[in-house]
C-alpha atoms as a PDB file:
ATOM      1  CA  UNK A   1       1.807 -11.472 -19.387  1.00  0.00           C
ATOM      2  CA  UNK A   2       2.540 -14.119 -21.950  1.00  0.00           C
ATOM      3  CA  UNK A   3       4.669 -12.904 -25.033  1.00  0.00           C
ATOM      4  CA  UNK A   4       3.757  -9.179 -24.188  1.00  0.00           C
ATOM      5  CA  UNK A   5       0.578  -9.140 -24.165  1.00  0.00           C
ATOM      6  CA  UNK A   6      -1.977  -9.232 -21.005  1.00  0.00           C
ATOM      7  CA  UNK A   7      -3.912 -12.360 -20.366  1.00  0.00           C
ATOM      8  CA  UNK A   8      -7.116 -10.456 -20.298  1.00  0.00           C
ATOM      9  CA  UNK A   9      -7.035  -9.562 -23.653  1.00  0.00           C
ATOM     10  CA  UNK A  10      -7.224 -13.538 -24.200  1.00  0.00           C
ATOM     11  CA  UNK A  11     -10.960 -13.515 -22.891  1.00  0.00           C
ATOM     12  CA  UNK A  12     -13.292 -12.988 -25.404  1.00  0.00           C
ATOM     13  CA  UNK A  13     -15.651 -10.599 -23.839  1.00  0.00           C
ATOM     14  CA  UNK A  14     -13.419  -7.733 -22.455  1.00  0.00           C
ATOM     15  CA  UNK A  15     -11.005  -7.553 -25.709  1.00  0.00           C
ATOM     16  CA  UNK A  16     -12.836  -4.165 -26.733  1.00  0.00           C
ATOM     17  CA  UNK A  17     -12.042  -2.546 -23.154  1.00  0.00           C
ATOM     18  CA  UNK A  18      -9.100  -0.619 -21.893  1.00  0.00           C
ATOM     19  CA  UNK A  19      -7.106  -2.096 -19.302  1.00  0.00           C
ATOM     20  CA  UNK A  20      -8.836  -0.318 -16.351  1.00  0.00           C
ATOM     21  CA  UNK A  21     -12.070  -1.192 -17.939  1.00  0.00           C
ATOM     22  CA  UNK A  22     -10.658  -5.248 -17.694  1.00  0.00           C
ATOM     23  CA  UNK A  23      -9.726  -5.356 -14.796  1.00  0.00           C
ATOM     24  CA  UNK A  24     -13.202  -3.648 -13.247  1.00  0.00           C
ATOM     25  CA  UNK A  25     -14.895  -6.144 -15.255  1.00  0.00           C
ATOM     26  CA  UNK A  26     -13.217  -9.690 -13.596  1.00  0.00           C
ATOM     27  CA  UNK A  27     -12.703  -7.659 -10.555  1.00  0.00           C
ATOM     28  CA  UNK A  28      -8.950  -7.673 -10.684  1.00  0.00           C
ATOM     29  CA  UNK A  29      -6.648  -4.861  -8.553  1.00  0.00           C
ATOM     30  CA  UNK A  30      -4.113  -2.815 -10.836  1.00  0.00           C
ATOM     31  CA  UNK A  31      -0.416  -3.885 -10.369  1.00  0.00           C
ATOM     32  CA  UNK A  32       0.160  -0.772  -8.137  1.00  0.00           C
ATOM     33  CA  UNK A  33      -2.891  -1.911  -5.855  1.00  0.00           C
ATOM     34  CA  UNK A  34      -1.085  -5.521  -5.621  1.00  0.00           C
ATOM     35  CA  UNK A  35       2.133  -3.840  -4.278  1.00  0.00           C
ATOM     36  CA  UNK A  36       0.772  -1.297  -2.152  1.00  0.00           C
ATOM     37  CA  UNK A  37      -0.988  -3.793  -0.359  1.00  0.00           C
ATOM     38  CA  UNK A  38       1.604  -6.344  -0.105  1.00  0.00           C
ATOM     39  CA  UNK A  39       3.843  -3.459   1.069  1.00  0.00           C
ATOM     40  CA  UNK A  40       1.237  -2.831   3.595  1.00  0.00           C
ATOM     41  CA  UNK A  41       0.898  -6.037   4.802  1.00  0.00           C
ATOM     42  CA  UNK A  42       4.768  -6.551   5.085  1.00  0.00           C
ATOM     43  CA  UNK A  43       4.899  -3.033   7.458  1.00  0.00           C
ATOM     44  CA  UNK A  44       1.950  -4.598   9.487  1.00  0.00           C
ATOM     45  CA  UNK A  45       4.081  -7.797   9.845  1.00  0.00           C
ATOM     46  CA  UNK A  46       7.167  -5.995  10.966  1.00  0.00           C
ATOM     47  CA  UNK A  47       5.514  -3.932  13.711  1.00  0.00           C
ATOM     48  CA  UNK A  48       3.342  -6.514  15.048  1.00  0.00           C
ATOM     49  CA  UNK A  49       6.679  -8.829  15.690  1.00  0.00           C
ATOM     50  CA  UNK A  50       4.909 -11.766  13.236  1.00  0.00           C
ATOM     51  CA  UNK A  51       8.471 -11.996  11.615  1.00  0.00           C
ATOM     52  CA  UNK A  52      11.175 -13.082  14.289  1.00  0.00           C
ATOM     53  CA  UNK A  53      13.635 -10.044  13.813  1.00  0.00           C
ATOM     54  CA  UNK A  54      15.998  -8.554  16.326  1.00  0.00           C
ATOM     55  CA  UNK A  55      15.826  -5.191  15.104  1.00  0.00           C
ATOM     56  CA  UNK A  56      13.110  -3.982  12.827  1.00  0.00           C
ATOM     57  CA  UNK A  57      14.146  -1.916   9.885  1.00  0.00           C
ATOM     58  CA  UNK A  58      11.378   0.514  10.434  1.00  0.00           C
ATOM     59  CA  UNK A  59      11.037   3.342  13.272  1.00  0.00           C
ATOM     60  CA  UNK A  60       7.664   4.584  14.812  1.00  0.00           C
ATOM     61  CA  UNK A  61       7.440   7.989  15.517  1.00  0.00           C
ATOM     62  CA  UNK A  62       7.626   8.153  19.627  1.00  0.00           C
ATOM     63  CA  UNK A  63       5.028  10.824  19.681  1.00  0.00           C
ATOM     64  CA  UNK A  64       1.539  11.089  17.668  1.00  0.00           C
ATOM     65  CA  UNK A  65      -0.558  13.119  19.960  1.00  0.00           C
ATOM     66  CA  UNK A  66      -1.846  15.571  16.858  1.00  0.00           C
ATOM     67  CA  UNK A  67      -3.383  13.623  14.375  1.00  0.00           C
ATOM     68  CA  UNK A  68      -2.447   9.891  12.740  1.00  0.00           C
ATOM     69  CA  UNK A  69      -2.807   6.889  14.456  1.00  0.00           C
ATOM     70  CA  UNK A  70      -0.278   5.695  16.904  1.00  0.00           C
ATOM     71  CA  UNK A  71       1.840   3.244  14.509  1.00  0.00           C
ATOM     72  CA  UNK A  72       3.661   6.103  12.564  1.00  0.00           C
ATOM     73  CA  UNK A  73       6.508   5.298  10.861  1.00  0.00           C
ATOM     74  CA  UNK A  74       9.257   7.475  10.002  1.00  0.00           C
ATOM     75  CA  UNK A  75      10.473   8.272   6.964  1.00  0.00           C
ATOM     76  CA  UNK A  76      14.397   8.714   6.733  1.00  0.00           C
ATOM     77  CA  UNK A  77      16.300  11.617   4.729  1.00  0.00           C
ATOM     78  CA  UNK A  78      17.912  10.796   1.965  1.00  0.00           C
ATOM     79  CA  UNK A  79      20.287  11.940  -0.371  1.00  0.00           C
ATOM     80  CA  UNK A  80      20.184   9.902  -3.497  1.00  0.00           C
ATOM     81  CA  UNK A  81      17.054   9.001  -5.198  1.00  0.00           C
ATOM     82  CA  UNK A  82      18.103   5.468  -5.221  1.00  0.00           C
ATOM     83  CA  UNK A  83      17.599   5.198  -1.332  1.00  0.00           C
ATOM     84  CA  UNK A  84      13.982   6.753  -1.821  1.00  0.00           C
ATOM     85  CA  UNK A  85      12.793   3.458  -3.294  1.00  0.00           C
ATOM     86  CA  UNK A  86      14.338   1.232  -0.448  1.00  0.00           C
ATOM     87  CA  UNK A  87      11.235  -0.642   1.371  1.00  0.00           C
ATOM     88  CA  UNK A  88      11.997   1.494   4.419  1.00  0.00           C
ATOM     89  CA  UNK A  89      10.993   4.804   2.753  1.00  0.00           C
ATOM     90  CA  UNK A  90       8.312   3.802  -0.309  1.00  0.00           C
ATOM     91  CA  UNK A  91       6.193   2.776   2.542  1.00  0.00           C
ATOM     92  CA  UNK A  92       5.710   5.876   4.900  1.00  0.00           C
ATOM     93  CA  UNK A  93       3.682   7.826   3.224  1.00  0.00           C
ATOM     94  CA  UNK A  94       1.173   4.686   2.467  1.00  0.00           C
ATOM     95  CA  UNK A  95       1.345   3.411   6.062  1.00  0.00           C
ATOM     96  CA  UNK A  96       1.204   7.196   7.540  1.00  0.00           C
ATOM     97  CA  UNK A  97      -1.801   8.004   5.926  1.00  0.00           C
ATOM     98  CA  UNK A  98      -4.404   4.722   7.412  1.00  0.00           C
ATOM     99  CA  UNK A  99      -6.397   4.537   9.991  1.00  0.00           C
ATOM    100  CA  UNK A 100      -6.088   3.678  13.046  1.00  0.00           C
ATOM    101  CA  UNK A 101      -8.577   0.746  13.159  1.00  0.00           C
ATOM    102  CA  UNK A 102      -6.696  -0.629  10.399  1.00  0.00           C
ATOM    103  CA  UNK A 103      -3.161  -0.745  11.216  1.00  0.00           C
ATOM    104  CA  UNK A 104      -4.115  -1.867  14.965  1.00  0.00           C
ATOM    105  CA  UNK A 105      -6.048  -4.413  13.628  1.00  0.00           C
ATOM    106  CA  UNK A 106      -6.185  -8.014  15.634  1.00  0.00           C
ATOM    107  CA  UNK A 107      -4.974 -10.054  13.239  1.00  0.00           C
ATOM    108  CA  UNK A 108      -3.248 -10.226   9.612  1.00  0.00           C
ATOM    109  CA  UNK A 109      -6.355 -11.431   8.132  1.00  0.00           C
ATOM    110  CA  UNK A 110      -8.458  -8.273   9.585  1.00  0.00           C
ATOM    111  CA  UNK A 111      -6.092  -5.998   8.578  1.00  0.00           C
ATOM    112  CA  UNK A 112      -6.062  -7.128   4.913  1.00  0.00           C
ATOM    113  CA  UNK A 113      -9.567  -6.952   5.199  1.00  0.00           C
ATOM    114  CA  UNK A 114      -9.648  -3.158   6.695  1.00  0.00           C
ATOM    115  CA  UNK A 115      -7.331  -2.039   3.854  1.00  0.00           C
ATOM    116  CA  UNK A 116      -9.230  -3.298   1.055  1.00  0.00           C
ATOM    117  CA  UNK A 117     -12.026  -1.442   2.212  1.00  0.00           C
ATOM    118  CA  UNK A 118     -10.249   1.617   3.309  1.00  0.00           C
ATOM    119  CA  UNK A 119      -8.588   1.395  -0.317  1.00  0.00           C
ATOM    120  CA  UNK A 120     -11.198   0.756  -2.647  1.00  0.00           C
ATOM    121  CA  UNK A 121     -11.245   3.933  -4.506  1.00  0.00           C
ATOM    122  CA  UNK A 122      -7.419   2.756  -5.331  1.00  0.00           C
ATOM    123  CA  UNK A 123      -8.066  -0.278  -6.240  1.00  0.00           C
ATOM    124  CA  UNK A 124      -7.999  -0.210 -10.448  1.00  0.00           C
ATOM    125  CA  UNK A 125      -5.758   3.141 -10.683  1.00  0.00           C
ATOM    126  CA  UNK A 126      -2.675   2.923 -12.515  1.00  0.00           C
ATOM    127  CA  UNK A 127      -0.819   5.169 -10.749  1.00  0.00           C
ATOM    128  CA  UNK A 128       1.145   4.178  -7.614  1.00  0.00           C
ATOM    129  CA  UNK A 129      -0.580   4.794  -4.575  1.00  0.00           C
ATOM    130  CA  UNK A 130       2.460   5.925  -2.729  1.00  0.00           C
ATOM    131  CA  UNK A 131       2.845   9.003  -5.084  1.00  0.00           C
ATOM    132  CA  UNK A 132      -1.120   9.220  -4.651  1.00  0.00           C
ATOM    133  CA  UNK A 133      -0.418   9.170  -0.539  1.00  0.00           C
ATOM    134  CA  UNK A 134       2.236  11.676  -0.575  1.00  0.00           C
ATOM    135  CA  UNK A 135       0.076  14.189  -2.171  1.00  0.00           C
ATOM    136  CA  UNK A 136      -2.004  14.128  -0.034  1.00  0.00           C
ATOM    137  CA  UNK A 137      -2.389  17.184   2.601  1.00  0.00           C
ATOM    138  CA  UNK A 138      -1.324  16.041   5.887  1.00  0.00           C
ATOM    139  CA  UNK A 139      -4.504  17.222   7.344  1.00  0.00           C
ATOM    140  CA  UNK A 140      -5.981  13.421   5.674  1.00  0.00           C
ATOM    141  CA  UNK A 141      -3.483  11.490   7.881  1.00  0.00           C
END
């Protein structure tokens, strides 16, 4: 944004469109698709030990047998809604509810790569996906 106003609207051609409209036109992901993603991405870097950590902040479920894949993390209790946006819990529901090709994926590049695709109905909403993954039924994990 420069001075409040989005740099699309600076391009000629998509000044009569809405937002959603803009960004399907130059073929740009919403804000919420940008931080779902990098949220993703930083869960998938965590578990796979690409950052040097002694401890990681997030705990996979120990058993999986009835449906998910086998990376399931687990989402703390809380008591304050504060704590419910820590990185720890906003990603659960997001992370919980891929497949399992995707977050066992060989390499970082593969597994951005599976998420876009497995995402791509997300990709212009402007709603963020984690309240989109949390309601969900459990059945689609």
């Amino acid at each position: 944004m420069y001075n409040g106003v989005p740099q699309t609207l600076y391009l000629d051609y998509v000044t009569n469109l809405t937002y959603e409209e803009r960004l399907q036109a130059l073929n740009l992901p919403s804000l919420y698709y940008r931080r779902a993603r990098g949220d993703a991405i930083e869960v998938y870097k965590y578990l796979n030990d690409i950052y040097s950590v002694k401890k990681s902040p997030l705990s996979v479920a120990a058993n999986t047998v009835t449906r998910g894949h086998s990376l399931k993390i687990i989402k703390e209790s809380f008591c304050k809604n504060v704590r419910g946006n820590f990185f720890t819990n906003r990603v659960c529901n997001l992370w919980n509810a891929l497949p399992e090709s995707t977050v066992t994926a060989e390499n970082l590049n593969i597994f951005k790569t599976r998420f876009d695709k497995h995402m791509a109905k997300y990709r212009y909403v402007q709603v963020p996906l984690q309240d989109i993954m949390s309601a969900l039924p459990e059945s689609r994990f």
